[in-house]
N, C-alpha and C. Protein backbone atom coordinates (compact mmCIF):
# COMPACT_ATOMS: atom_id res chain seq x y z
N UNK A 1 28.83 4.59 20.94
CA UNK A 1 27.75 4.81 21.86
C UNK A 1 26.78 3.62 21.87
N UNK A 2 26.35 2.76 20.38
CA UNK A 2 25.45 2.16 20.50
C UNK A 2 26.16 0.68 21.36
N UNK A 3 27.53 0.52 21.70
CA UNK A 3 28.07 -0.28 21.16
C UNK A 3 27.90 -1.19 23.03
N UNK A 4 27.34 0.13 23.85
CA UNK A 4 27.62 0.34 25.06
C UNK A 4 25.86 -0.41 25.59
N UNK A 5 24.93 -0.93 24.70
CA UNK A 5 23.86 -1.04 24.95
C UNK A 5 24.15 -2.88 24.81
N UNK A 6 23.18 -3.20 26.23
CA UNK A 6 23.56 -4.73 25.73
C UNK A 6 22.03 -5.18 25.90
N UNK A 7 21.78 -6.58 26.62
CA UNK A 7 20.57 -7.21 26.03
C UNK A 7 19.28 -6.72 27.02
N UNK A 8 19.91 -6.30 28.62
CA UNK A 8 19.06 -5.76 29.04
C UNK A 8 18.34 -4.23 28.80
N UNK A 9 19.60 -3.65 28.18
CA UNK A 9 18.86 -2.15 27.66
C UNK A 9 17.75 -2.50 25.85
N UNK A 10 18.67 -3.60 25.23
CA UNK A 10 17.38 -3.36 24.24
C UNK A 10 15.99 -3.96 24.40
N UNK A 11 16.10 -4.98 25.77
CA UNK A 11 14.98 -5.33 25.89
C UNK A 11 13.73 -4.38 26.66
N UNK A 12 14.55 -3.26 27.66
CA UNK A 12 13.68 -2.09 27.69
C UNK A 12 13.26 -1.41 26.66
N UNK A 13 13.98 -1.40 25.67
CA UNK A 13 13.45 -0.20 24.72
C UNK A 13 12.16 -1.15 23.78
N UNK A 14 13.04 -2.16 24.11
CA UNK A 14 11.25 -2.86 23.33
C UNK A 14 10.24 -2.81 23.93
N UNK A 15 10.28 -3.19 25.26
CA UNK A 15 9.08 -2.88 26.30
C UNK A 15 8.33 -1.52 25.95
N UNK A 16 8.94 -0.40 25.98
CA UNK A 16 8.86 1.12 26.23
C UNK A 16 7.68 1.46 24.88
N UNK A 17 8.81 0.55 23.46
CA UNK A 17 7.91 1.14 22.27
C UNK A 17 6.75 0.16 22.08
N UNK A 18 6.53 -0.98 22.68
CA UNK A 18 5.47 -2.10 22.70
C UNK A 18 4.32 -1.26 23.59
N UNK A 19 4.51 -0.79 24.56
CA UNK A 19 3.88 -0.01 25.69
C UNK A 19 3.11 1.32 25.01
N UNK A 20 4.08 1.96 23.87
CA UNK A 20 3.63 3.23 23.45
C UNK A 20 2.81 3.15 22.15
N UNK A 21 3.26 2.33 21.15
CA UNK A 21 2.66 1.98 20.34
C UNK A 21 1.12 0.95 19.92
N UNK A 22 1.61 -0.41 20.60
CA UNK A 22 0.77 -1.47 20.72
C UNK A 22 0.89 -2.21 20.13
N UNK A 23 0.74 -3.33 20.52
CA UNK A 23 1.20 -4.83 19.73
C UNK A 23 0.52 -4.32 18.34
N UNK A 24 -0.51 -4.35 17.92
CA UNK A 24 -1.23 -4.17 16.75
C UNK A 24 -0.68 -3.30 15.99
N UNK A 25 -0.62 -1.80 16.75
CA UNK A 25 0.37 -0.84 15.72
C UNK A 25 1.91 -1.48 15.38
N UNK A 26 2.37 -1.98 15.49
CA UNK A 26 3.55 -2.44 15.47
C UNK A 26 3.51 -3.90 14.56
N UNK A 27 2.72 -4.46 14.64
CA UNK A 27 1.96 -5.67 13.83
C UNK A 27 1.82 -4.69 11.96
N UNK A 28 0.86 -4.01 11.85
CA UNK A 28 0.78 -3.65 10.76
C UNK A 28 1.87 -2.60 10.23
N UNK A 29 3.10 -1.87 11.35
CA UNK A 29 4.37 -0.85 10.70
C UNK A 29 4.94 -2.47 10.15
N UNK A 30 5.18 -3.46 11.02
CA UNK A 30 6.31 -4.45 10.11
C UNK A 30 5.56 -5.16 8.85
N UNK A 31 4.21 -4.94 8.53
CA UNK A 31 3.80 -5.82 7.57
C UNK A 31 3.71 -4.39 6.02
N UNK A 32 4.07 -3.26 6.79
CA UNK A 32 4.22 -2.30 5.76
C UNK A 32 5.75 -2.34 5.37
N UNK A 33 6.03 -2.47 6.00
CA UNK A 33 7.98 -2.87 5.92
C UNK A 33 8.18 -3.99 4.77
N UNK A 34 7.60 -5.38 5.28
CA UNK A 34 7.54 -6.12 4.59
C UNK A 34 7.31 -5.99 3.31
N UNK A 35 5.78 -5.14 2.86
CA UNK A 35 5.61 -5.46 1.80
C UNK A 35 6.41 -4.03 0.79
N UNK A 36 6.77 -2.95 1.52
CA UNK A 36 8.21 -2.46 0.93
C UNK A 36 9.25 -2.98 0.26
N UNK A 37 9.75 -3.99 1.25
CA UNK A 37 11.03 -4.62 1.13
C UNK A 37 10.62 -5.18 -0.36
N UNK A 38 10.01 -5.63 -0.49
CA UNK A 38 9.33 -6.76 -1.45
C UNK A 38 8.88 -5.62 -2.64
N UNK A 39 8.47 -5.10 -2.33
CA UNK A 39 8.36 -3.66 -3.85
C UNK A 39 9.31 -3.40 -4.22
N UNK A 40 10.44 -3.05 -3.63
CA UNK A 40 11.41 -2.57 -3.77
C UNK A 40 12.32 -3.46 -4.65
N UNK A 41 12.51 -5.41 -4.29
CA UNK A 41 13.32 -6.41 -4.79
C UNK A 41 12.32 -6.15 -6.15
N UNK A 42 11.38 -6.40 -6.18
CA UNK A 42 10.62 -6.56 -7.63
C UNK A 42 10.87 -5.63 -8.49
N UNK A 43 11.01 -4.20 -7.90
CA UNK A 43 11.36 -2.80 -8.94
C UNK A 43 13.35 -3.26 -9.57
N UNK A 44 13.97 -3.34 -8.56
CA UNK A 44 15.21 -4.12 -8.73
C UNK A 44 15.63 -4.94 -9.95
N UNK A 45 14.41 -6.08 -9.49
CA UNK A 45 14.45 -7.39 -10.47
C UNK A 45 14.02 -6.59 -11.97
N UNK A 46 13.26 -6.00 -11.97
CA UNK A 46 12.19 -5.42 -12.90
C UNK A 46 13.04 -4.83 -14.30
N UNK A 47 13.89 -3.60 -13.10
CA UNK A 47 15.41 -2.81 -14.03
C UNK A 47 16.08 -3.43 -14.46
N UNK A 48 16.34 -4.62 -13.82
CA UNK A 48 17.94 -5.12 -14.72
C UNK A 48 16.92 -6.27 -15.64
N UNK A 49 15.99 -6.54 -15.58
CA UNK A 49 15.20 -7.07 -17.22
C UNK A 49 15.39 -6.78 -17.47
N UNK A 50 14.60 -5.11 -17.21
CA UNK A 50 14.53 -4.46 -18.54
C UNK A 50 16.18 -3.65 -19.06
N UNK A 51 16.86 -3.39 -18.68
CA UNK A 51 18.24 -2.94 -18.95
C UNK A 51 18.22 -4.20 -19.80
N UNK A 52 18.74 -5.38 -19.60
CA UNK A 52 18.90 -6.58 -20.29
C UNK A 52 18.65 -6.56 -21.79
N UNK A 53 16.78 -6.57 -21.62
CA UNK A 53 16.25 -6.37 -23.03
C UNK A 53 16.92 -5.30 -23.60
N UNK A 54 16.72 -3.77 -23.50
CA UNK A 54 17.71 -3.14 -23.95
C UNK A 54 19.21 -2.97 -24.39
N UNK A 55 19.83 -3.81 -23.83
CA UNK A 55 21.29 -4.02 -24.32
C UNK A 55 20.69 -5.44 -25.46
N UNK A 56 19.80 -5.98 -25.69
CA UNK A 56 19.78 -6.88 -26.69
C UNK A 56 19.25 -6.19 -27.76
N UNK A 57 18.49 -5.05 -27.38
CA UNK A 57 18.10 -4.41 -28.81
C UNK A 57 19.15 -3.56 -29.18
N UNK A 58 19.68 -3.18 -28.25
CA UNK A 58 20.54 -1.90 -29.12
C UNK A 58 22.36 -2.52 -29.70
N UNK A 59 22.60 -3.77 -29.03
CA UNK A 59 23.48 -4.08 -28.78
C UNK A 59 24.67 -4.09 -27.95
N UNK A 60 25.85 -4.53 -27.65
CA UNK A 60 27.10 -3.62 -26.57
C UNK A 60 27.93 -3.03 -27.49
N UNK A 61 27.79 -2.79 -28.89
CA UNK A 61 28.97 -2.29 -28.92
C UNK A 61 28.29 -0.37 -28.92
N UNK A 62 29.37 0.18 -28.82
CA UNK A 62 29.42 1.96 -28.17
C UNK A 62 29.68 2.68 -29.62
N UNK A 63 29.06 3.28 -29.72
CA UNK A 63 28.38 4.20 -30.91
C UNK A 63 29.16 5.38 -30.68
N UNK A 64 29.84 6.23 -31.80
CA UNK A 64 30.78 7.43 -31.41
C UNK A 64 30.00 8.49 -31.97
N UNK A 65 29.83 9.29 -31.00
CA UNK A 65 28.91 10.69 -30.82
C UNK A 65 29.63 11.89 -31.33
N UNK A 66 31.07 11.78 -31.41
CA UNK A 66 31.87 12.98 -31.56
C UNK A 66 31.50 13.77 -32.84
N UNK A 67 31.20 15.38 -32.46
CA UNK A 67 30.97 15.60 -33.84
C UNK A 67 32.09 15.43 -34.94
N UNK A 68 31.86 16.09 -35.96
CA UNK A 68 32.61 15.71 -37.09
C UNK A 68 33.82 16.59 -37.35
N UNK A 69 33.63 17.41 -36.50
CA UNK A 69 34.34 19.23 -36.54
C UNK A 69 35.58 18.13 -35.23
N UNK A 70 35.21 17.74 -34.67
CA UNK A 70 35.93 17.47 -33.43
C UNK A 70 37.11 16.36 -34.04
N UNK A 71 36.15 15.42 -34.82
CA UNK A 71 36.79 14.20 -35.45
C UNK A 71 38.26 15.08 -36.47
N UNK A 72 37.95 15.66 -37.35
CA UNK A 72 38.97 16.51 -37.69
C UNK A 72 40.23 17.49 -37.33
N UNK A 73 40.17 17.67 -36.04
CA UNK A 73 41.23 17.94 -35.27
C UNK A 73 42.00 17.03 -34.51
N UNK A 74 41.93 15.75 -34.28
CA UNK A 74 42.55 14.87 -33.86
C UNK A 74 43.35 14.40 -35.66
């Protein structure tokens, strides 16, 4: 369906929401976008630090949880 829209239909629909909204409202939705986008890469960046640090404290190697009752039947 979308595939059927070419440059003159999206340039109405920009008209339509420029018309309904206002340059200005539309000025400060993309600068809220923006600074989303940008919260979002930093929370990103933020996790795999900190994951990082954590695999240096705890180490990679995998620790066996099985109880001991369990270990004895194998």
């Amino acid at each position: 369906m979308l595939n059927n829209i070419g440059l003159p239909g999206l340039l109405l629909i920009a008209v339509v929401v420029l018309v309904l909204f206002g340059r200005g409202k539309i000025s400060s939705l993309m600068g809220e976008v923006g600074k989303g986008i940008t919260a979002f890469k930093r929370g990103v960046k933020d996790g795999s630090e900190e994951s990082d640090e954590l695999d240096d404290k705890t180490g990679d190697t995998a620790k066996d949880v099985t109880p001991h009752d369990e270990k004895d039947k194998v």
